[in-house]
C-alpha atoms as a PDB file:
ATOM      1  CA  UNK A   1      51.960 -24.905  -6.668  1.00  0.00           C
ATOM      2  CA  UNK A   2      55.241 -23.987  -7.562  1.00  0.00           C
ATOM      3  CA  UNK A   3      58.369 -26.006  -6.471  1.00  0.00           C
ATOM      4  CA  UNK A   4      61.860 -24.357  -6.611  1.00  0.00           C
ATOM      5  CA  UNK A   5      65.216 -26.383  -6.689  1.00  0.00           C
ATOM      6  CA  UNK A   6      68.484 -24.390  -6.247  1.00  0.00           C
ATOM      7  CA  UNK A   7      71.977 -25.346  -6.586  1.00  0.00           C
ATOM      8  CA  UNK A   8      75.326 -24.819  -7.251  1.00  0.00           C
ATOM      9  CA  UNK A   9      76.529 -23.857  -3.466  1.00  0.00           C
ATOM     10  CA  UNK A  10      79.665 -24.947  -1.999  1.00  0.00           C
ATOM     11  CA  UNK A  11      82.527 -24.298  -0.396  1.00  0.00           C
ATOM     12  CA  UNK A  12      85.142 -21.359  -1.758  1.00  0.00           C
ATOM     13  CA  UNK A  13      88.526 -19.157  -1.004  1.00  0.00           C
ATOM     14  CA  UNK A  14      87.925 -15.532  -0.495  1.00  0.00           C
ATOM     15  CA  UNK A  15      88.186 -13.696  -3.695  1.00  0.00           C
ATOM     16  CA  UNK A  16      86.197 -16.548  -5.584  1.00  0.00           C
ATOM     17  CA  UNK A  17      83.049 -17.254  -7.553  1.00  0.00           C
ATOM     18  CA  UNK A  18      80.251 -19.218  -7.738  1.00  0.00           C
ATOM     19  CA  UNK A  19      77.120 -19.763  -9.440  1.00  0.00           C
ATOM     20  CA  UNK A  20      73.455 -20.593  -7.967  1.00  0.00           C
ATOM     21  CA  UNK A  21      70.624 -21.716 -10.084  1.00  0.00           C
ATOM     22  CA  UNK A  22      67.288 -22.027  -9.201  1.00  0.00           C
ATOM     23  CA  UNK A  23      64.813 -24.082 -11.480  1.00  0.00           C
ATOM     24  CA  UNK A  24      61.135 -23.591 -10.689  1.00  0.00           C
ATOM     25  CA  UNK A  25      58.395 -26.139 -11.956  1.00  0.00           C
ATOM     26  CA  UNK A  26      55.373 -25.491 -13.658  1.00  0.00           C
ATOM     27  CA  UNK A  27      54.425 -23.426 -16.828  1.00  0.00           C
ATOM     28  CA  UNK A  28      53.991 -20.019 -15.203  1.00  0.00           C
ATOM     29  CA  UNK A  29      57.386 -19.118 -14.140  1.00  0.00           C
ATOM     30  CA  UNK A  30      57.203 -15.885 -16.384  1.00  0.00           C
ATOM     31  CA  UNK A  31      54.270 -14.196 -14.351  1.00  0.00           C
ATOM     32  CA  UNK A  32      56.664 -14.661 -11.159  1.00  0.00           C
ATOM     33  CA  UNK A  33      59.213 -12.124  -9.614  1.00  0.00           C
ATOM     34  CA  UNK A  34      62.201 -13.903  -8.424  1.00  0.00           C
ATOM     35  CA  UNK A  35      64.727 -13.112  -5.826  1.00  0.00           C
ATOM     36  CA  UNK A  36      67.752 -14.526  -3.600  1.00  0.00           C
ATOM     37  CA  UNK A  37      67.624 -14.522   0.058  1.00  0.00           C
ATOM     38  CA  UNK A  38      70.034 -15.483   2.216  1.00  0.00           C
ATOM     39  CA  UNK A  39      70.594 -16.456   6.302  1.00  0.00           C
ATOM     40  CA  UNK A  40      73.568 -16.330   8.362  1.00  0.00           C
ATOM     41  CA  UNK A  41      73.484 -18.214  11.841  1.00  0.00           C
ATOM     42  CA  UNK A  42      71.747 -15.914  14.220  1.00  0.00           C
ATOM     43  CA  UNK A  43      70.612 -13.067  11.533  1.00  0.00           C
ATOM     44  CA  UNK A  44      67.547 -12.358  10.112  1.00  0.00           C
ATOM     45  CA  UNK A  45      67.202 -13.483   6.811  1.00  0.00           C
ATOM     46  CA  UNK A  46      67.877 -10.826   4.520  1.00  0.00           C
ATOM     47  CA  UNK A  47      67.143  -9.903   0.772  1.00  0.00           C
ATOM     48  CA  UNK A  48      70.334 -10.020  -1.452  1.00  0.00           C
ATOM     49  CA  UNK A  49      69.427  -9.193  -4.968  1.00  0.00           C
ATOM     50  CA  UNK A  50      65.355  -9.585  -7.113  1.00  0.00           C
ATOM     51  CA  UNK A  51      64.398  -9.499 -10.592  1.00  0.00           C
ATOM     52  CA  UNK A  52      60.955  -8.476 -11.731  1.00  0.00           C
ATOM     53  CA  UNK A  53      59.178 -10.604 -14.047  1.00  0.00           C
ATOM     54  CA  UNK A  54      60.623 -10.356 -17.550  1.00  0.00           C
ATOM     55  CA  UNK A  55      64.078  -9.556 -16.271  1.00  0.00           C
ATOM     56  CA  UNK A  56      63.827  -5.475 -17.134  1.00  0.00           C
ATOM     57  CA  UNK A  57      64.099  -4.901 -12.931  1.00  0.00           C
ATOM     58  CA  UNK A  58      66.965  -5.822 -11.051  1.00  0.00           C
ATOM     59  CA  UNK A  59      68.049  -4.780  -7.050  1.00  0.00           C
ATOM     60  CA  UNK A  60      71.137  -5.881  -5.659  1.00  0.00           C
ATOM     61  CA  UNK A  61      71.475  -5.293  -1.814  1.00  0.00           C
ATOM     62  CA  UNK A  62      74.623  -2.604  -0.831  1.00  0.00           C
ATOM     63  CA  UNK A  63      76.510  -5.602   0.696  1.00  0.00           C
ATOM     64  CA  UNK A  64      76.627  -7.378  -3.124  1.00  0.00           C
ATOM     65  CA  UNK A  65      76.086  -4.358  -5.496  1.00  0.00           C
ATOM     66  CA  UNK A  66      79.323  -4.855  -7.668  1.00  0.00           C
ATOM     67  CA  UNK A  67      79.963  -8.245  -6.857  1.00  0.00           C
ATOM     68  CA  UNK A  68      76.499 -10.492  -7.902  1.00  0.00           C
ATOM     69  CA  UNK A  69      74.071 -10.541 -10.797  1.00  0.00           C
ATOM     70  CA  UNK A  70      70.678 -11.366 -10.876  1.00  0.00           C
ATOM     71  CA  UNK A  71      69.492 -12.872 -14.005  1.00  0.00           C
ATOM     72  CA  UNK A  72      67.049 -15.284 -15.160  1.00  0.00           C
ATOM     73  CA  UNK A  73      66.008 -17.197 -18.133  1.00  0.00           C
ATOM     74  CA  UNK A  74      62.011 -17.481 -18.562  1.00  0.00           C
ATOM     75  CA  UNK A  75      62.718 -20.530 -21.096  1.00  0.00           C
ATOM     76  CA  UNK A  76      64.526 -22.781 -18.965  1.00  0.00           C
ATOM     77  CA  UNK A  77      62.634 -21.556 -15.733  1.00  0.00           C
ATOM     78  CA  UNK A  78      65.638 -21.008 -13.994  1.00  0.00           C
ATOM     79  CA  UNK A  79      66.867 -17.934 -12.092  1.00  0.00           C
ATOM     80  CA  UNK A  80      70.614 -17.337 -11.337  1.00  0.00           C
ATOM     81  CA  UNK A  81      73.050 -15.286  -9.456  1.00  0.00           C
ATOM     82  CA  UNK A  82      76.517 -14.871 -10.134  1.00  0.00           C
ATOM     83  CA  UNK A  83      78.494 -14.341  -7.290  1.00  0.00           C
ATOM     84  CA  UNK A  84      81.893 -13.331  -7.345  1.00  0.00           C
ATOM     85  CA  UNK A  85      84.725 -11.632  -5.136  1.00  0.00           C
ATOM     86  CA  UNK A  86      83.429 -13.683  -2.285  1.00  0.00           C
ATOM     87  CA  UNK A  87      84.079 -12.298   1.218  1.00  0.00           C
ATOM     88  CA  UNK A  88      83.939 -14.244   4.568  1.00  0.00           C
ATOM     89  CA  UNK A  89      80.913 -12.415   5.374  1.00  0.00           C
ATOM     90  CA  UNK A  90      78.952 -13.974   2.154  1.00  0.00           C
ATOM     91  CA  UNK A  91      78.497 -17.130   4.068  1.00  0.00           C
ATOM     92  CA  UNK A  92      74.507 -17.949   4.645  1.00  0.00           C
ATOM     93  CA  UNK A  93      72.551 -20.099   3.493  1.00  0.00           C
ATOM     94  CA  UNK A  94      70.794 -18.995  -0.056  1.00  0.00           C
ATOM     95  CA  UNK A  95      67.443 -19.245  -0.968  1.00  0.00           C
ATOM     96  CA  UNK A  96      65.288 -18.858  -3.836  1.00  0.00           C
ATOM     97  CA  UNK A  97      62.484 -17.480  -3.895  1.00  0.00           C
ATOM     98  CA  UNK A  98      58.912 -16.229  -5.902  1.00  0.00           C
ATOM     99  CA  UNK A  99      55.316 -14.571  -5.962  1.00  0.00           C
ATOM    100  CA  UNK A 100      53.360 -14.044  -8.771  1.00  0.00           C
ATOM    101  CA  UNK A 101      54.079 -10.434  -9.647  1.00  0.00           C
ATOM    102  CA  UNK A 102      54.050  -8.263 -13.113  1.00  0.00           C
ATOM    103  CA  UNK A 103      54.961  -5.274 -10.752  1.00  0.00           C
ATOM    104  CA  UNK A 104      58.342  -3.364 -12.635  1.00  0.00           C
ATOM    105  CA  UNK A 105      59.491  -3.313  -9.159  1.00  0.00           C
ATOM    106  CA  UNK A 106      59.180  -6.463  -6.954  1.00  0.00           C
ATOM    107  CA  UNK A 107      58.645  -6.720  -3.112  1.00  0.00           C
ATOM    108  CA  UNK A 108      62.274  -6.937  -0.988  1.00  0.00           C
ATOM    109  CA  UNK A 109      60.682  -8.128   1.934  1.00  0.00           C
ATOM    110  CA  UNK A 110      60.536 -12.276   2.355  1.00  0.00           C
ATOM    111  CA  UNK A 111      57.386 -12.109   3.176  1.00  0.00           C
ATOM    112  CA  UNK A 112      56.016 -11.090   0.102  1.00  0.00           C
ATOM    113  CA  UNK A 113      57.418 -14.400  -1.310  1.00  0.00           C
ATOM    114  CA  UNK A 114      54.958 -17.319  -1.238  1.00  0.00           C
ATOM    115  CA  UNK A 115      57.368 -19.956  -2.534  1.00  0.00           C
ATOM    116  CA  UNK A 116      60.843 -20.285  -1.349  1.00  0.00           C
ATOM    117  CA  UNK A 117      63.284 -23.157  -2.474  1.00  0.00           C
ATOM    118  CA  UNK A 118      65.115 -25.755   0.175  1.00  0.00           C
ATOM    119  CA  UNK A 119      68.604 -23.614   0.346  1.00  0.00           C
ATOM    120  CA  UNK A 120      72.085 -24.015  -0.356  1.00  0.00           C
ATOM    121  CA  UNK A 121      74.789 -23.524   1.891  1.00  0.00           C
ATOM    122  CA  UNK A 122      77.193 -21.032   0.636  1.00  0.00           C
ATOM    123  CA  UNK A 123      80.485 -21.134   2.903  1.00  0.00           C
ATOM    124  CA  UNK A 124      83.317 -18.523   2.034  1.00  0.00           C
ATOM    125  CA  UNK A 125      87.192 -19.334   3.704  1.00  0.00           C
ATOM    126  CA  UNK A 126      89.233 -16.409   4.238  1.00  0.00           C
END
C-alpha cells in the first residue's frame, strides 16, 4: 500500500507561483508513474500534467503547457509541479496520484491511478 502526502497549496495573486510536492511512502516509488489531477467545483476531475516512471516522459495538459512542470525525484520519493503564471481558472483542488507502471507513456485517465493523495486546495485571486 502506498500512501501519498501532498503539499504546498495555498492561496495566490494572478500572475504567481507555487509549488506542490507529493511524498509517497514505501520503497517502490520508482516502479510508479506519477501524475497531478485536479477538481474544480462542479467539473470533472481532470488530468493536468504525468511523468512516467524514471522521469524520461512528461504530459502537460493544453490548459498548463507553458506554465507547470512535472518533475520528480525517485530518491526522496517525492513528485512536484511547479506552477507558475497562475490564472483564476487554476483554482481546484490538486491531487496526487500513482499506479505501478514502467510504460514510457503513462495512463491520463484517473482511473488508471490506484493511489491518489488527500488534495490541496489551490485558490488563484484575480
Amino acid at each position: 500500500q502506498v500512501q501519498l502526502v501532498e503539499s504546498g497549496g495555498g492561496l495566490v495573486q494572478a500572475g504567481g507561483s507555487l509549488r506542490l510536492s507529493c511524498t509517497a511512502s514505501g520503497r517502490t516509488f520508482m516502479s510508479y508513474a506519477m501524475g497531478w489531477f485536479r477538481q474544480a467545483p462542479g467539473k470533472e476531475r481532470e488530468c493536468v500534467s504525468i511523468v512516467n516512471w524514471n522521469g524520461s516522459y512528461k504530459y502537460h495538459a493544453d490548459s498548463v503547457k507553458g506554465r507547470f512542470i512535472i518533475s520528480r525525484d525517485n530518491a526522496k520519493n517525492t513528485v512536484y509541479l511547479q506552477m507558475n503564471s497562475l490564472k483564476p481558472e487554476d483554482t481546484a483542488v490538486y491531487y496526487c496520484a500513482g499506479y505501478i507502471s514502467r510504460s514510457y507513456v503513462p495512463a491520463q485517465a484517473p482511473a488508471a491511478y490506484d493511489y491518489w493523495g488527500q488534495g490541496t486546495q489551490v485558490t488563484v485571486s484575480s
